[in-house]
PDB file of N, CA and C in Angstrom:
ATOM      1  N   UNK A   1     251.925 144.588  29.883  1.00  0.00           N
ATOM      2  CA  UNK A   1     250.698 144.830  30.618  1.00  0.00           C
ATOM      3  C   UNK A   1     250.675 144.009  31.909  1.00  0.00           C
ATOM      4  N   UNK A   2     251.026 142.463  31.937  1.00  0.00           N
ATOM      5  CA  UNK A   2     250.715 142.114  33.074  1.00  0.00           C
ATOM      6  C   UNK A   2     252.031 142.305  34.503  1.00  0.00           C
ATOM      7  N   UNK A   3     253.201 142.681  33.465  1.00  0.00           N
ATOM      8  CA  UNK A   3     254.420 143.292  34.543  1.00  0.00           C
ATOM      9  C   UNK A   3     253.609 144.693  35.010  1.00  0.00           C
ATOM     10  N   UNK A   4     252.948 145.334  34.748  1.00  0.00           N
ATOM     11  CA  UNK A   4     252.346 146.816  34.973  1.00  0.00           C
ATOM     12  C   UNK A   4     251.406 146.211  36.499  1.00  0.00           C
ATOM     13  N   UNK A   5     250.788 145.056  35.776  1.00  0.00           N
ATOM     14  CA  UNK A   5     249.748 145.300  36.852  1.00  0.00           C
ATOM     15  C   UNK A   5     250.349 144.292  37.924  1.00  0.00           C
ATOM     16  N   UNK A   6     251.196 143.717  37.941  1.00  0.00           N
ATOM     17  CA  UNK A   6     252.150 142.711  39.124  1.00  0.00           C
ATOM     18  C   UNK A   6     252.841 143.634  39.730  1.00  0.00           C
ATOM     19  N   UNK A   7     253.435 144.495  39.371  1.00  0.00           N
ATOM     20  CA  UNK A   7     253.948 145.728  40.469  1.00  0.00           C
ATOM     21  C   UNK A   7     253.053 146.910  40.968  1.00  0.00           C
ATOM     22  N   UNK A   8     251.593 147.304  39.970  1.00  0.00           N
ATOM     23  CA  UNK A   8     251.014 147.568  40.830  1.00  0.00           C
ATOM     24  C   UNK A   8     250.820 146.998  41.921  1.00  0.00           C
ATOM     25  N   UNK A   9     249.939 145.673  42.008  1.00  0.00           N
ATOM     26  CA  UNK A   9     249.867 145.154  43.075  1.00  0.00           C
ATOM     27  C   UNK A   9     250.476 145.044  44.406  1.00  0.00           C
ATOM     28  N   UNK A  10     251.727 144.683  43.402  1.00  0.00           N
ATOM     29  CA  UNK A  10     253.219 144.504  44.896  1.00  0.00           C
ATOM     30  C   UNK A  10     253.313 145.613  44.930  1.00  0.00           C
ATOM     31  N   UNK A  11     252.862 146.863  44.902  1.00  0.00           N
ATOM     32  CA  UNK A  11     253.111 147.962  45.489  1.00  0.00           C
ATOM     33  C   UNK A  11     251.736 148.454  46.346  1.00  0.00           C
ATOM     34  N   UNK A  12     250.693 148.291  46.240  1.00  0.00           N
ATOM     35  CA  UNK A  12     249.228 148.602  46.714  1.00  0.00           C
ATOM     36  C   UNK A  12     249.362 147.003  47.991  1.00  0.00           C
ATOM     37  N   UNK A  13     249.890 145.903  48.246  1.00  0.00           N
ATOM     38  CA  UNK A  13     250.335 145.092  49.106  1.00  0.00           C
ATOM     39  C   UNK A  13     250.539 145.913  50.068  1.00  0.00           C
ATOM     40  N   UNK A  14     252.595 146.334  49.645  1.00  0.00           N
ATOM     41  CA  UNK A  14     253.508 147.138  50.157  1.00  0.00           C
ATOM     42  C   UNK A  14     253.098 148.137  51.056  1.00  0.00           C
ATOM     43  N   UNK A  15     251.941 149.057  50.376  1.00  0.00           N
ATOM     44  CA  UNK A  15     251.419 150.063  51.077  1.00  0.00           C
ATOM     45  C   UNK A  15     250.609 149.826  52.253  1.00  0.00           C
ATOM     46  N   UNK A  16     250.144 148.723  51.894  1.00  0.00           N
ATOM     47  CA  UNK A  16     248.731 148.413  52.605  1.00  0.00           C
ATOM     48  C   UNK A  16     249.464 147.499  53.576  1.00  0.00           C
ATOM     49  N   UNK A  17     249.948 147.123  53.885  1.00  0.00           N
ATOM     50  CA  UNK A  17     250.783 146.388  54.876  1.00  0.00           C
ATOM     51  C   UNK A  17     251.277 147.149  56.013  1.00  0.00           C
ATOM     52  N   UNK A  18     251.988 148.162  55.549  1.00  0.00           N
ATOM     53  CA  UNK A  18     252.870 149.180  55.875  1.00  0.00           C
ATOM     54  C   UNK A  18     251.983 150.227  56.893  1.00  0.00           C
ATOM     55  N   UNK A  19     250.822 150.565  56.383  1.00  0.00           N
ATOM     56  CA  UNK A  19     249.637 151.084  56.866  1.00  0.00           C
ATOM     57  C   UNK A  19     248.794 150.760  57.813  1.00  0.00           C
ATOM     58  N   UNK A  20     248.701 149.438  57.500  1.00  0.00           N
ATOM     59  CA  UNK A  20     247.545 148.060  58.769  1.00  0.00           C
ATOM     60  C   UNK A  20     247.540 148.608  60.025  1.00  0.00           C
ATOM     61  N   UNK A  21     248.761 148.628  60.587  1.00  0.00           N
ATOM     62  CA  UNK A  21     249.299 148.565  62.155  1.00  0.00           C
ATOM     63  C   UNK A  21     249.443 149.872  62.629  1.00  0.00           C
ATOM     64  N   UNK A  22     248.849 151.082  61.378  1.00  0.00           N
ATOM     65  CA  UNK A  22     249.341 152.770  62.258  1.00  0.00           C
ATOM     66  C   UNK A  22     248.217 152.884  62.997  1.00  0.00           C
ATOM     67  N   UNK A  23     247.794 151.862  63.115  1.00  0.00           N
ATOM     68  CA  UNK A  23     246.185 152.060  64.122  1.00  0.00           C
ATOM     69  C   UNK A  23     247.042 153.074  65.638  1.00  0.00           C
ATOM     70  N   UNK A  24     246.379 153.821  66.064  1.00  0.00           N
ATOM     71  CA  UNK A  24     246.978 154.094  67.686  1.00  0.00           C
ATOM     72  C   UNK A  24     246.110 153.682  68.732  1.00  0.00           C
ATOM     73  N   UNK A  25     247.232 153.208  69.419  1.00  0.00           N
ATOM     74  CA  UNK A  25     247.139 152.511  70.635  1.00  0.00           C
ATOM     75  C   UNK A  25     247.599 153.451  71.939  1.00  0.00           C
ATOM     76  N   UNK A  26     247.004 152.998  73.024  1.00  0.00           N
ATOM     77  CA  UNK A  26     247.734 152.975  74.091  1.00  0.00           C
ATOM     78  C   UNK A  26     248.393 151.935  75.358  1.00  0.00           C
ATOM     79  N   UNK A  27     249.573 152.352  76.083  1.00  0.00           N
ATOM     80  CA  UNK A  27     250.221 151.589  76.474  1.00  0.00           C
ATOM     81  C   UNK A  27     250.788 151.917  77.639  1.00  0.00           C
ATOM     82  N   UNK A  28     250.616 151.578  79.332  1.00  0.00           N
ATOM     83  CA  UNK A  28     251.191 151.429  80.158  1.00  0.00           C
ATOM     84  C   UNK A  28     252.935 151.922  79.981  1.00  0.00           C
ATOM     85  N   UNK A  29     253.155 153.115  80.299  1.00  0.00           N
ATOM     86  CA  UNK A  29     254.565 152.969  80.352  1.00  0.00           C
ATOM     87  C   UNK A  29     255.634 152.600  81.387  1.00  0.00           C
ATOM     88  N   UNK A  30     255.237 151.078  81.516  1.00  0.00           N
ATOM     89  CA  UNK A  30     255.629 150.258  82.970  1.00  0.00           C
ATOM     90  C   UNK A  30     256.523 149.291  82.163  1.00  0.00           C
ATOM     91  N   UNK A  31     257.766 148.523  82.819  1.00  0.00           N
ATOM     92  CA  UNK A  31     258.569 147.509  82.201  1.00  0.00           C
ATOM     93  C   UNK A  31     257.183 146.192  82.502  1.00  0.00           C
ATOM     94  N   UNK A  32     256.389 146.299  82.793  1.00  0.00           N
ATOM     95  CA  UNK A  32     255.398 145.112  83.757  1.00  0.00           C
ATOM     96  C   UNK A  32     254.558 144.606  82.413  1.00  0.00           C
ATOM     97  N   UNK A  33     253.894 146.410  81.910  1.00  0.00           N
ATOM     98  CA  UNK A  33     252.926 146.285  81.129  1.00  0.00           C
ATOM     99  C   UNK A  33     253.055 145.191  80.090  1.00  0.00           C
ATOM    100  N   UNK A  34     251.552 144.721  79.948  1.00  0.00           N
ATOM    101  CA  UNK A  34     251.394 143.283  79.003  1.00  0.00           C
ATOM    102  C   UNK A  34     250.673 143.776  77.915  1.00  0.00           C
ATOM    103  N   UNK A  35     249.488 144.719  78.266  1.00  0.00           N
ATOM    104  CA  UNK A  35     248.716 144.883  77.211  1.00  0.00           C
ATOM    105  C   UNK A  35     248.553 146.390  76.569  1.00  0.00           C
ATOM    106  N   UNK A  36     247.892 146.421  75.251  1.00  0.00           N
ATOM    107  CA  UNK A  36     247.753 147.569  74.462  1.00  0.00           C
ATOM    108  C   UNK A  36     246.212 148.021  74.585  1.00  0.00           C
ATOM    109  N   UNK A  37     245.632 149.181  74.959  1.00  0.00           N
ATOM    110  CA  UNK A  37     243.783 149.706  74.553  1.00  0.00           C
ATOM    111  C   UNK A  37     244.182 150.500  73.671  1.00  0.00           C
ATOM    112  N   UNK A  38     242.816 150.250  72.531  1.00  0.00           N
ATOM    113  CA  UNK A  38     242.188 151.126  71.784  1.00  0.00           C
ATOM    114  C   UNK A  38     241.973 152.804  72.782  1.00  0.00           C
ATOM    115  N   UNK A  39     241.415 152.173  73.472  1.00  0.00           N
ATOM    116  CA  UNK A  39     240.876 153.762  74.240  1.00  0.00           C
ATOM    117  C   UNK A  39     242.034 154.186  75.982  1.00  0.00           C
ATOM    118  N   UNK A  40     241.820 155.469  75.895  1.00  0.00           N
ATOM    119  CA  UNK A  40     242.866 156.002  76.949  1.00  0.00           C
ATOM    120  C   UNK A  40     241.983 155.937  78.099  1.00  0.00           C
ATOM    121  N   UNK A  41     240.497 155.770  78.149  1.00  0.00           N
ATOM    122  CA  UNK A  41     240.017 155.552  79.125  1.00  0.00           C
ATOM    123  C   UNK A  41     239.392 153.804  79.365  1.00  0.00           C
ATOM    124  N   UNK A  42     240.402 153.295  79.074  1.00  0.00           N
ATOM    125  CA  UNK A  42     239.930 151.811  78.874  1.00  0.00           C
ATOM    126  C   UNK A  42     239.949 151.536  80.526  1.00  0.00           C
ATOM    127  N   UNK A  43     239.056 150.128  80.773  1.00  0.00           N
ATOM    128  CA  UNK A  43     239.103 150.156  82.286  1.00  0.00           C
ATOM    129  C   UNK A  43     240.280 149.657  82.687  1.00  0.00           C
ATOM    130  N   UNK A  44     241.349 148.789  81.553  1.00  0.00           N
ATOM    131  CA  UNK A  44     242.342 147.890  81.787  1.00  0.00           C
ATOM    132  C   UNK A  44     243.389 148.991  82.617  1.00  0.00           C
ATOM    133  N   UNK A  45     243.351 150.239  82.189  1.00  0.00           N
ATOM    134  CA  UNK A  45     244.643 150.815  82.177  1.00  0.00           C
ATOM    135  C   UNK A  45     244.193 151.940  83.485  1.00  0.00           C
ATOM    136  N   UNK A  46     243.213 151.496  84.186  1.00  0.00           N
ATOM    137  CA  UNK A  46     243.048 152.291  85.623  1.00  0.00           C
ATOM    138  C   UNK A  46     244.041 152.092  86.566  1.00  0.00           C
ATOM    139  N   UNK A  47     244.675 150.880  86.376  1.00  0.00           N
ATOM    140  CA  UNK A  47     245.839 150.893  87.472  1.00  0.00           C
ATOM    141  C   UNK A  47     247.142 151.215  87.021  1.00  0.00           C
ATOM    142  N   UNK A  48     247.185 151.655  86.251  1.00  0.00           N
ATOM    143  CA  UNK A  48     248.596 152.021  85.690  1.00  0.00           C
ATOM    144  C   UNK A  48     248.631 153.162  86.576  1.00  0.00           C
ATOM    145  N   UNK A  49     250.134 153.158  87.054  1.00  0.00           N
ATOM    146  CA  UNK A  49     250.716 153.824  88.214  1.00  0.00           C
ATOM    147  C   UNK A  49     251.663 154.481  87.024  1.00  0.00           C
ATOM    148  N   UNK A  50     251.880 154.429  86.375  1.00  0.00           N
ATOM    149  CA  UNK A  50     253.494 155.463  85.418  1.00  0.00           C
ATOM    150  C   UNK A  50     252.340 155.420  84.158  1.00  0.00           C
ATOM    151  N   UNK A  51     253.145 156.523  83.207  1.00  0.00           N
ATOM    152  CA  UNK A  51     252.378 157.787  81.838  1.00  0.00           C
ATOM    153  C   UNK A  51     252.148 156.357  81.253  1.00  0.00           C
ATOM    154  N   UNK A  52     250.712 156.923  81.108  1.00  0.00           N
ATOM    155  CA  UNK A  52     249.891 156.422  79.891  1.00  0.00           C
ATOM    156  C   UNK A  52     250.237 156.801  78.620  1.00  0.00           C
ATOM    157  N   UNK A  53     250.903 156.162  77.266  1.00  0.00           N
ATOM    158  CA  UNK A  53     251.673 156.579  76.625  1.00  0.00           C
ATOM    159  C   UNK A  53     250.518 156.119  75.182  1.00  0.00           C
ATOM    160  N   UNK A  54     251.181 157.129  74.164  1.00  0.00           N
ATOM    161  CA  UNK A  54     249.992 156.550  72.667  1.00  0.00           C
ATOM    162  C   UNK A  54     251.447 155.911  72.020  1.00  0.00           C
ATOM    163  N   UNK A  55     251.064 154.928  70.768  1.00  0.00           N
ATOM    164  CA  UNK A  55     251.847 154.084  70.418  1.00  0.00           C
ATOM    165  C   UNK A  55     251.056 153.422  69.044  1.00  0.00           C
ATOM    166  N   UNK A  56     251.822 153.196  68.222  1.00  0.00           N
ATOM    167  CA  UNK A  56     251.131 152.431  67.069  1.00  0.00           C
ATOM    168  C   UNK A  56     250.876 150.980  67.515  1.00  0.00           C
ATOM    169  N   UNK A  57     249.830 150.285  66.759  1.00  0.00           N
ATOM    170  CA  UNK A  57     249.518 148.842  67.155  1.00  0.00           C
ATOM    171  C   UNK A  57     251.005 148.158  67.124  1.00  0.00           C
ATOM    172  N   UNK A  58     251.643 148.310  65.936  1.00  0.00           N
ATOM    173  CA  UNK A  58     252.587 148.221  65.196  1.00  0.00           C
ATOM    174  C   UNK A  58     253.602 147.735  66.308  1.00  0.00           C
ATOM    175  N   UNK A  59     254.055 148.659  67.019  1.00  0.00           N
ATOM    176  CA  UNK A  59     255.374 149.143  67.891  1.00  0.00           C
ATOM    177  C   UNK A  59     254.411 148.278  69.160  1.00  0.00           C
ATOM    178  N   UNK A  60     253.334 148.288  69.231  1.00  0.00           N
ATOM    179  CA  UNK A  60     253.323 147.738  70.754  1.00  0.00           C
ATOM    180  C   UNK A  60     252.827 146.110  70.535  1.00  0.00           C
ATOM    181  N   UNK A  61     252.855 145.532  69.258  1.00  0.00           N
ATOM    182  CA  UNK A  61     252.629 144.450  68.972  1.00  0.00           C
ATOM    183  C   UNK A  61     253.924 143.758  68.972  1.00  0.00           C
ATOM    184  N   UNK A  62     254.690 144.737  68.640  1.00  0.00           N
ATOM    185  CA  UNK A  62     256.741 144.065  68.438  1.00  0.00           C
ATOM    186  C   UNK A  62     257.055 143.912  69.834  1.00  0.00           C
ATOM    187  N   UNK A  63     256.588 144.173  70.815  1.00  0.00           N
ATOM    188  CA  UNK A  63     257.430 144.917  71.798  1.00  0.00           C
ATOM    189  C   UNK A  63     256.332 143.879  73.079  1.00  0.00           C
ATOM    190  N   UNK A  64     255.703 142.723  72.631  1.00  0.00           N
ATOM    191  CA  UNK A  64     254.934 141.633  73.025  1.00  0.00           C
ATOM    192  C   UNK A  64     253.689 142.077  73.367  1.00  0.00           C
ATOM    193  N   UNK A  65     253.170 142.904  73.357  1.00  0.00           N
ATOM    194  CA  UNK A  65     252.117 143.225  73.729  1.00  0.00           C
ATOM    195  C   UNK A  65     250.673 142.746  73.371  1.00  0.00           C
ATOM    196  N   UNK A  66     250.087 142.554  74.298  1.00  0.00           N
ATOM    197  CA  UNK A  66     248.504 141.723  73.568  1.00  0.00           C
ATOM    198  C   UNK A  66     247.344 142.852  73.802  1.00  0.00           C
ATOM    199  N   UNK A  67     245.990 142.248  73.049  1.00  0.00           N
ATOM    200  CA  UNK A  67     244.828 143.293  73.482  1.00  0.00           C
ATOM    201  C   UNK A  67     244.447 143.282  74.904  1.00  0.00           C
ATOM    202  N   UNK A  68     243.941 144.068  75.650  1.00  0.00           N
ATOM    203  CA  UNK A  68     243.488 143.770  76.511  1.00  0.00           C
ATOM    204  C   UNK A  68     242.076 143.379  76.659  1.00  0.00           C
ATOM    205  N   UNK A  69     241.731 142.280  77.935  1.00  0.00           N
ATOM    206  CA  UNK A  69     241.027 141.782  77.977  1.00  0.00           C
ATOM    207  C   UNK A  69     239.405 142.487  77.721  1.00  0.00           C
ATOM    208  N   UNK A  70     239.470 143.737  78.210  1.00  0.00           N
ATOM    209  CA  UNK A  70     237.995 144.347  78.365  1.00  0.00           C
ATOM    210  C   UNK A  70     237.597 144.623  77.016  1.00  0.00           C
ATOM    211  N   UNK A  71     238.939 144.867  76.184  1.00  0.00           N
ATOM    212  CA  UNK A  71     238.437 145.538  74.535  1.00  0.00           C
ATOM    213  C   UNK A  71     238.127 144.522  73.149  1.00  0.00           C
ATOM    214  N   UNK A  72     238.382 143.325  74.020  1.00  0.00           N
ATOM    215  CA  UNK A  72     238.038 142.525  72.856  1.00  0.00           C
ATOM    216  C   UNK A  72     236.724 141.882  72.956  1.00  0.00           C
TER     217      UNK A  72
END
C-alpha cells in the first residue's frame, strides 16, 4: 500500500512539473531579446523590430529570459 501511494505521488510530481512551464509566452525573435509577455499586445514588446514569436514559459525561461517589466 504505501509503495502504491509513493509512486503515485512520484508520478502526479512528474506530471505536474512537466506541465508548470506549458504556460505560453511570447518572445521577441531578436538575438537582443531579454524578456518573455504573457500577452502579444504587451507594451514591452512595441519595439520589437523582428516576429513576435509564441513560446512556452519553459523554453524561454532556458534560453535566459526574464518577465517583463510591465507584466509583473
Amino acid at each position: 500500500m504505501f509503495l502504491r501511494t509513493f509512486l503515485l505521488l512520484g508520478l502526479l510530481f512528474f506530471l505536474g512539473d512537466k506541465y508548470a512551464n506549458s504556460t505560453k509566452v511570447y518572445i521577441c525573435n531578436s538575438s537582443n531579446a531579454k524578456r518573455y509577455h504573457y500577452n502579444s499586445k504587451c507594451r514591452g514588446l512595441s519595439n520589437c523590430q523582428h516576429k513576435i514569436i509564441q513560446t512556452t514559459l519553459d523554453k524561454a525561461k532556458r534560453s535566459k529570459k526574464t518577465l517583463c517589466g510591465w507584466e509583473d
